[in-house]
C-alpha atoms as a PDB file:
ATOM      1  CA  UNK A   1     -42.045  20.508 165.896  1.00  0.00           C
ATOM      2  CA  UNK A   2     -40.533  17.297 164.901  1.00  0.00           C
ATOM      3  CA  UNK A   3     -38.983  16.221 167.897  1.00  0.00           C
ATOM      4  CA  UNK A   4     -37.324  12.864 166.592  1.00  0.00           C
ATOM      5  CA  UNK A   5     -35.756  14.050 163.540  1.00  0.00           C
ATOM      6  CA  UNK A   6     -31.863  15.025 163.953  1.00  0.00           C
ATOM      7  CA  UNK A   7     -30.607  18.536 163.567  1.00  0.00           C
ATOM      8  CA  UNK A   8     -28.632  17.394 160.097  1.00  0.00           C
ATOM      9  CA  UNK A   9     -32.121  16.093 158.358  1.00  0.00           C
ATOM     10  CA  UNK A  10     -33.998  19.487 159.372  1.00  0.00           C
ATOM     11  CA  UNK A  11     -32.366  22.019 157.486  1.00  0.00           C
ATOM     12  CA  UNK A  12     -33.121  20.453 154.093  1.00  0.00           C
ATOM     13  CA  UNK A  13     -37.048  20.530 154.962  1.00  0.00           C
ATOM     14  CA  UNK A  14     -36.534  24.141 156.311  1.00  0.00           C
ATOM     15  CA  UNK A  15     -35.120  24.943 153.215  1.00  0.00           C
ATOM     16  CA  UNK A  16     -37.758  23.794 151.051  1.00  0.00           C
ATOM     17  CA  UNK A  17     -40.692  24.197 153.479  1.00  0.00           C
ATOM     18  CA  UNK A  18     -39.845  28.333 153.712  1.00  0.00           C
ATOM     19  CA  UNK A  19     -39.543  28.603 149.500  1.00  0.00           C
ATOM     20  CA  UNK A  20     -43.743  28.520 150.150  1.00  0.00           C
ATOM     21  CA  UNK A  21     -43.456  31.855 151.779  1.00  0.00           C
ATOM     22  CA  UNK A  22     -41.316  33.393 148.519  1.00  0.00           C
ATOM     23  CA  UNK A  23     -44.390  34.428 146.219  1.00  0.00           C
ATOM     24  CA  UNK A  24     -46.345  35.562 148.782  1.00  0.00           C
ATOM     25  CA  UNK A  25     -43.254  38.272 149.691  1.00  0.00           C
ATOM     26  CA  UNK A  26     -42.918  38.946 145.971  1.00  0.00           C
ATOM     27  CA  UNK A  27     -46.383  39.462 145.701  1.00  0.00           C
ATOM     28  CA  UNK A  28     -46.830  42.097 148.833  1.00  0.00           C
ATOM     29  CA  UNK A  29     -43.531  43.882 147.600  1.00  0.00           C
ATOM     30  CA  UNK A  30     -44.651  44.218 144.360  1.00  0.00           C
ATOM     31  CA  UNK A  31     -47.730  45.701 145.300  1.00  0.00           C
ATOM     32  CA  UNK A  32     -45.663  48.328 147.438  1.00  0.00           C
ATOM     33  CA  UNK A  33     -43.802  49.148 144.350  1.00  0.00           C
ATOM     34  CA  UNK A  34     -46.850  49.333 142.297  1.00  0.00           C
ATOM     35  CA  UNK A  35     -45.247  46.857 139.541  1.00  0.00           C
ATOM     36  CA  UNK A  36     -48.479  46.224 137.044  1.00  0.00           C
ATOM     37  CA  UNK A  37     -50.383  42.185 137.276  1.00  0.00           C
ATOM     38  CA  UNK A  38     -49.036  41.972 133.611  1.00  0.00           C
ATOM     39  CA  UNK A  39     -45.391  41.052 134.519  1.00  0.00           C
ATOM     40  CA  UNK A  40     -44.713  37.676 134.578  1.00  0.00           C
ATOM     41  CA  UNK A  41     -43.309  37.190 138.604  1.00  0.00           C
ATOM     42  CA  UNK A  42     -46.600  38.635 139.585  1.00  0.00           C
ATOM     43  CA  UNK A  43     -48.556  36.814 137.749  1.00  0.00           C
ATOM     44  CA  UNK A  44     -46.868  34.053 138.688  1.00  0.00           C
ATOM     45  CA  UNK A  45     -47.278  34.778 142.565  1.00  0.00           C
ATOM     46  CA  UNK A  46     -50.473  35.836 142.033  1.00  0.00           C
ATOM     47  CA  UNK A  47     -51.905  32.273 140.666  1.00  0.00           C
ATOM     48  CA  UNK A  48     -49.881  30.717 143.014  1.00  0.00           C
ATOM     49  CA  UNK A  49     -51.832  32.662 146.066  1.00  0.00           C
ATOM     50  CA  UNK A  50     -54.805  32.114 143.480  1.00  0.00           C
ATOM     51  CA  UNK A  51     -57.154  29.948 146.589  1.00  0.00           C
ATOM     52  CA  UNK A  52     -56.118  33.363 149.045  1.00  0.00           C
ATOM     53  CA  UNK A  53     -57.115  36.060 147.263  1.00  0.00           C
ATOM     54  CA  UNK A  54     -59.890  34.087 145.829  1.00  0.00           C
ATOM     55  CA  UNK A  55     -61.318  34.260 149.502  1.00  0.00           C
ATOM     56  CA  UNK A  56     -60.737  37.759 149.483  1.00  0.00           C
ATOM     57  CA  UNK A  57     -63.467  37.966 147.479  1.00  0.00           C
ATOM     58  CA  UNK A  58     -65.391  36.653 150.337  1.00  0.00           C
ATOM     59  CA  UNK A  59     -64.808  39.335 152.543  1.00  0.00           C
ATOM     60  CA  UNK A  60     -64.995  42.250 149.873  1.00  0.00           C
ATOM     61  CA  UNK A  61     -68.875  41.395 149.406  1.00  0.00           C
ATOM     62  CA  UNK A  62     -69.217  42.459 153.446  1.00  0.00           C
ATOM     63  CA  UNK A  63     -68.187  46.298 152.039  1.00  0.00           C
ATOM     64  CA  UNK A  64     -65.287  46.787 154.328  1.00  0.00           C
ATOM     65  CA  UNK A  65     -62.417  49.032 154.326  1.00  0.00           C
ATOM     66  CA  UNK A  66     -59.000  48.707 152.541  1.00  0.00           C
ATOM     67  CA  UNK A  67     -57.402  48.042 155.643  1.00  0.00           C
ATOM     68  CA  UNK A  68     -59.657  45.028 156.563  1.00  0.00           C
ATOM     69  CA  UNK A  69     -59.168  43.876 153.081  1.00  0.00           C
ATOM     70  CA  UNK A  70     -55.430  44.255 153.669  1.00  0.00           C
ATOM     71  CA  UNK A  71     -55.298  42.707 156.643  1.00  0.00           C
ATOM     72  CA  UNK A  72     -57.650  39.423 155.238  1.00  0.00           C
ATOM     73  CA  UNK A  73     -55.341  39.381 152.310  1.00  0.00           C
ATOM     74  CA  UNK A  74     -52.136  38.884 154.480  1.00  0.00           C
ATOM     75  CA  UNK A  75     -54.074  36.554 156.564  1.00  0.00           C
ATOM     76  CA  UNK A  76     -55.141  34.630 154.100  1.00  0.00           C
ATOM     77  CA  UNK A  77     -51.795  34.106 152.062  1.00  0.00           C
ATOM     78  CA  UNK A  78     -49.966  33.598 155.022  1.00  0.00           C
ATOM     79  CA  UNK A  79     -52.399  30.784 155.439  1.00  0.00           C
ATOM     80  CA  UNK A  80     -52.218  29.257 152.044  1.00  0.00           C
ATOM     81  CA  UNK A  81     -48.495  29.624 152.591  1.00  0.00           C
ATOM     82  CA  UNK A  82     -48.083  27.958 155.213  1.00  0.00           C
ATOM     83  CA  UNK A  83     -50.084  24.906 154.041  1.00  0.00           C
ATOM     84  CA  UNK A  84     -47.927  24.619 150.929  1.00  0.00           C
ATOM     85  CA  UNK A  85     -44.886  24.942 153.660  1.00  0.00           C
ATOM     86  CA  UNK A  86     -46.497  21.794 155.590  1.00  0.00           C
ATOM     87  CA  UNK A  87     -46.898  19.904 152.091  1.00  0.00           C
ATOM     88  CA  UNK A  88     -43.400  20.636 151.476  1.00  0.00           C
ATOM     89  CA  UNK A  89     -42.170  20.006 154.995  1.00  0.00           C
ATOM     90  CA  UNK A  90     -44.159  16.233 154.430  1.00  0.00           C
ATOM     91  CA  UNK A  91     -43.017  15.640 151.319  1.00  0.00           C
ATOM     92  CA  UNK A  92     -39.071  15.947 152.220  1.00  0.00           C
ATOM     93  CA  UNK A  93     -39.906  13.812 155.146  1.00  0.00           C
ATOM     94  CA  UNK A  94     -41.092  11.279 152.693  1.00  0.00           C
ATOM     95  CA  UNK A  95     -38.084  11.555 151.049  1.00  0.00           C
ATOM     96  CA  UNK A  96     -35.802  11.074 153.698  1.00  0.00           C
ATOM     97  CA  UNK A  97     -37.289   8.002 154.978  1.00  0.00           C
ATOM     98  CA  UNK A  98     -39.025   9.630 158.201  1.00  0.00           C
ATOM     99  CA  UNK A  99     -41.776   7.644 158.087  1.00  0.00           C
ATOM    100  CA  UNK A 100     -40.444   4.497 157.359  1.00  0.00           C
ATOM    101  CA  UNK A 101     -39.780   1.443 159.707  1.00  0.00           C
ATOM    102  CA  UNK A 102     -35.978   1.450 160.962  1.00  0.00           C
ATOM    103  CA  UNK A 103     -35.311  -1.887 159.340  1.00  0.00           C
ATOM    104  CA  UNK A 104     -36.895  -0.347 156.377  1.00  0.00           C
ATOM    105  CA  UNK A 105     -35.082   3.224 156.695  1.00  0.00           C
ATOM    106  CA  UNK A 106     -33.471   4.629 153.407  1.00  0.00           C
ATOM    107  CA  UNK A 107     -35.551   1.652 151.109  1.00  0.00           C
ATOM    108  CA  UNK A 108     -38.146   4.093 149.849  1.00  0.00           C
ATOM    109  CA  UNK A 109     -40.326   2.328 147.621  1.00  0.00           C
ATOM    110  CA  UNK A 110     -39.495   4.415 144.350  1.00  0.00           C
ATOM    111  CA  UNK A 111     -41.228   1.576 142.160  1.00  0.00           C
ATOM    112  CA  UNK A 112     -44.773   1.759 143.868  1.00  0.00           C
ATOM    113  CA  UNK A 113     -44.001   6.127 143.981  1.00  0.00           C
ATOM    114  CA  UNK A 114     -43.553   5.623 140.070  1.00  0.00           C
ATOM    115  CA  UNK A 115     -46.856   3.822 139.857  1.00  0.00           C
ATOM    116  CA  UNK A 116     -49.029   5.965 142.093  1.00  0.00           C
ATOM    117  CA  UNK A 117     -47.244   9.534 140.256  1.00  0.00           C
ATOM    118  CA  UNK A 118     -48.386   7.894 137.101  1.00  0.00           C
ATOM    119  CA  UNK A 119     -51.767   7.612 138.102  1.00  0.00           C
ATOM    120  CA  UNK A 120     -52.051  10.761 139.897  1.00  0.00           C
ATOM    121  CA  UNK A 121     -50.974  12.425 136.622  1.00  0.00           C
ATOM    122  CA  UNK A 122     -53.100  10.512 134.676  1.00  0.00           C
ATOM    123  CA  UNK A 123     -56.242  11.768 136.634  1.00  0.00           C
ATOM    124  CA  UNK A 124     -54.877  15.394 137.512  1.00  0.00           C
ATOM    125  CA  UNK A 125     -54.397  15.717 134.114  1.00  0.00           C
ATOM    126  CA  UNK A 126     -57.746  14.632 132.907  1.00  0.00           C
ATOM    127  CA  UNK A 127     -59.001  17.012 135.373  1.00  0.00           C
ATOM    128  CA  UNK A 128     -56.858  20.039 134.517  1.00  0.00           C
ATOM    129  CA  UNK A 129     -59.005  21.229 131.532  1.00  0.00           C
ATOM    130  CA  UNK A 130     -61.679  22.704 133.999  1.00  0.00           C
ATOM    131  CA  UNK A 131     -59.740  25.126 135.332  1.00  0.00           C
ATOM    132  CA  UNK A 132     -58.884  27.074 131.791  1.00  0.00           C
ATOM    133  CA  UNK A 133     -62.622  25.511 130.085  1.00  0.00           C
ATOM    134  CA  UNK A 134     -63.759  29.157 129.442  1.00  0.00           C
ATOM    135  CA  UNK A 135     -60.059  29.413 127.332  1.00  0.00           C
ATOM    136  CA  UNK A 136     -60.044  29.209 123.413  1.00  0.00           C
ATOM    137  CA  UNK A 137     -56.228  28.553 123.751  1.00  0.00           C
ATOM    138  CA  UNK A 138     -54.944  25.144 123.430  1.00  0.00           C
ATOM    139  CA  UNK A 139     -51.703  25.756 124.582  1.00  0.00           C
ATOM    140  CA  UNK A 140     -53.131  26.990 128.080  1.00  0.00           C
ATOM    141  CA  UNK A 141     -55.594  24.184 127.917  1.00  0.00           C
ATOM    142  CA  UNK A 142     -52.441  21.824 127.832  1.00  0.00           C
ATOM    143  CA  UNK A 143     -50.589  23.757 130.257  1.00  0.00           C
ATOM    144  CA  UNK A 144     -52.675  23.901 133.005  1.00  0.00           C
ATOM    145  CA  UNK A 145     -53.591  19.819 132.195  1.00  0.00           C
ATOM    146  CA  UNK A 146     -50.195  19.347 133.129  1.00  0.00           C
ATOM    147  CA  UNK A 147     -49.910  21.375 136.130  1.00  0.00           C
ATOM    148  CA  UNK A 148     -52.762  20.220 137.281  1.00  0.00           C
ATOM    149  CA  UNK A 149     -51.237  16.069 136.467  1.00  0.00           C
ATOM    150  CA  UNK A 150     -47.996  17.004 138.179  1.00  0.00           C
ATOM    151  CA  UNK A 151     -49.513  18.157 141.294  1.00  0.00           C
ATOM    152  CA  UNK A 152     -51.986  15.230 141.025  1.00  0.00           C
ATOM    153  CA  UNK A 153     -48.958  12.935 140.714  1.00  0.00           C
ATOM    154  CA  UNK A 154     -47.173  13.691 143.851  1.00  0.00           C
ATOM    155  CA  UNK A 155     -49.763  14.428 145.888  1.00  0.00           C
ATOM    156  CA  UNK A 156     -50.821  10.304 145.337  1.00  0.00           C
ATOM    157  CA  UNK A 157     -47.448   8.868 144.519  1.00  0.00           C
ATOM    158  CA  UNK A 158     -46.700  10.415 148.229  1.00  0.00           C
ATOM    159  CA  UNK A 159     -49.233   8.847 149.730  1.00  0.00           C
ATOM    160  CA  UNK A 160     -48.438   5.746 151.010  1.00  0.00           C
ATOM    161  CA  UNK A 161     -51.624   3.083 151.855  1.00  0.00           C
ATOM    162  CA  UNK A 162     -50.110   0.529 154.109  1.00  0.00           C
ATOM    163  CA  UNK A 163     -49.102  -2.670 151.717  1.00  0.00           C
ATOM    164  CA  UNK A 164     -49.920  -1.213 148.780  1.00  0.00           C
ATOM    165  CA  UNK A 165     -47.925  -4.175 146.641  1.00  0.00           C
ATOM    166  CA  UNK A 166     -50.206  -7.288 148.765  1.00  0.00           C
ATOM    167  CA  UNK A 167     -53.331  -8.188 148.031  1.00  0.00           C
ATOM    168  CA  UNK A 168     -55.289  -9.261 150.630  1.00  0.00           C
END
């Protein structure tokens, strides 16, 4: 656990870092009360948990039984789950200035965060296409290009190489 972050700046990363868990609840509870894939929240908690259950697939080639396929699945999403938790819990960190210097602390460089999300999405987007390329729809084609450039965006307008404004 973070041992030098106070009490007041932990709850907010708690907060977000435990929404990860959500669709992987909704997801086993709406298995329990059989509620069809066609409904939207499923759907949606099912493509989020989309790199789980795709390694459930893994493990269904071996011929086991519905309890070891149970078991993997709960593994497994509690495993994706908790990565996306660790993103999260990183990414408010970020935004609270944890790992800045403390002369630096609360002067987050939004300007060079701008830049890098705007390159991020640029690429994540021109990558997005080749997850729907077997799609005849272009409104999914532009949906997941944009998912895929928002996700692009933060994951390099959060990361931070060391002087990123000098050039040396």
């Amino acid at each position: 656990m973070d041992t030098q972050t106070p009490p007041k700046k932990r709850w907010p990363k708690f907060v977000v870092a435990s929404l990860a868990y959500l669709p992987m609840f909704a997801l086993i509870f709406a298995k329990a009360l059989h509620i069809p894939l066609g409904n939207v929240w499923v759907t949606g908690c099912a493509i989020f948990n989309y790199p789980a259950l795709s390694l459930l697939s893994l493990v269904q080639m071996y011929h086991v039984s519905a309890s070891v396929q149970a078991a993997s699945a709960l593994v497994f999403m509690f495993s994706w789950s908790s990565f996306v938790a660790w993103f999260f819990w990183k990414a408010v960190g970020t935004f609270q200035g944890e790992d800045e210097a403390e002369d630096q602390h609360g002067k987050y460089d939004w300007v060079g965060f701008r830049v890098r999300f705007f390159i991020g999405f640029i690429v994540g987007f021109l990558l997005g296409w080749r997850f729907v390329r077997n799609s005849t729809s272009v409104k999914t084609l532009l949906i997941a290009s944009i998912i895929t450039g928002i996700i692009g965006g933060f994951i390099y307008g959060l990361s931070r190489p060391p002087d990123f404004w000098t050039r040396t």
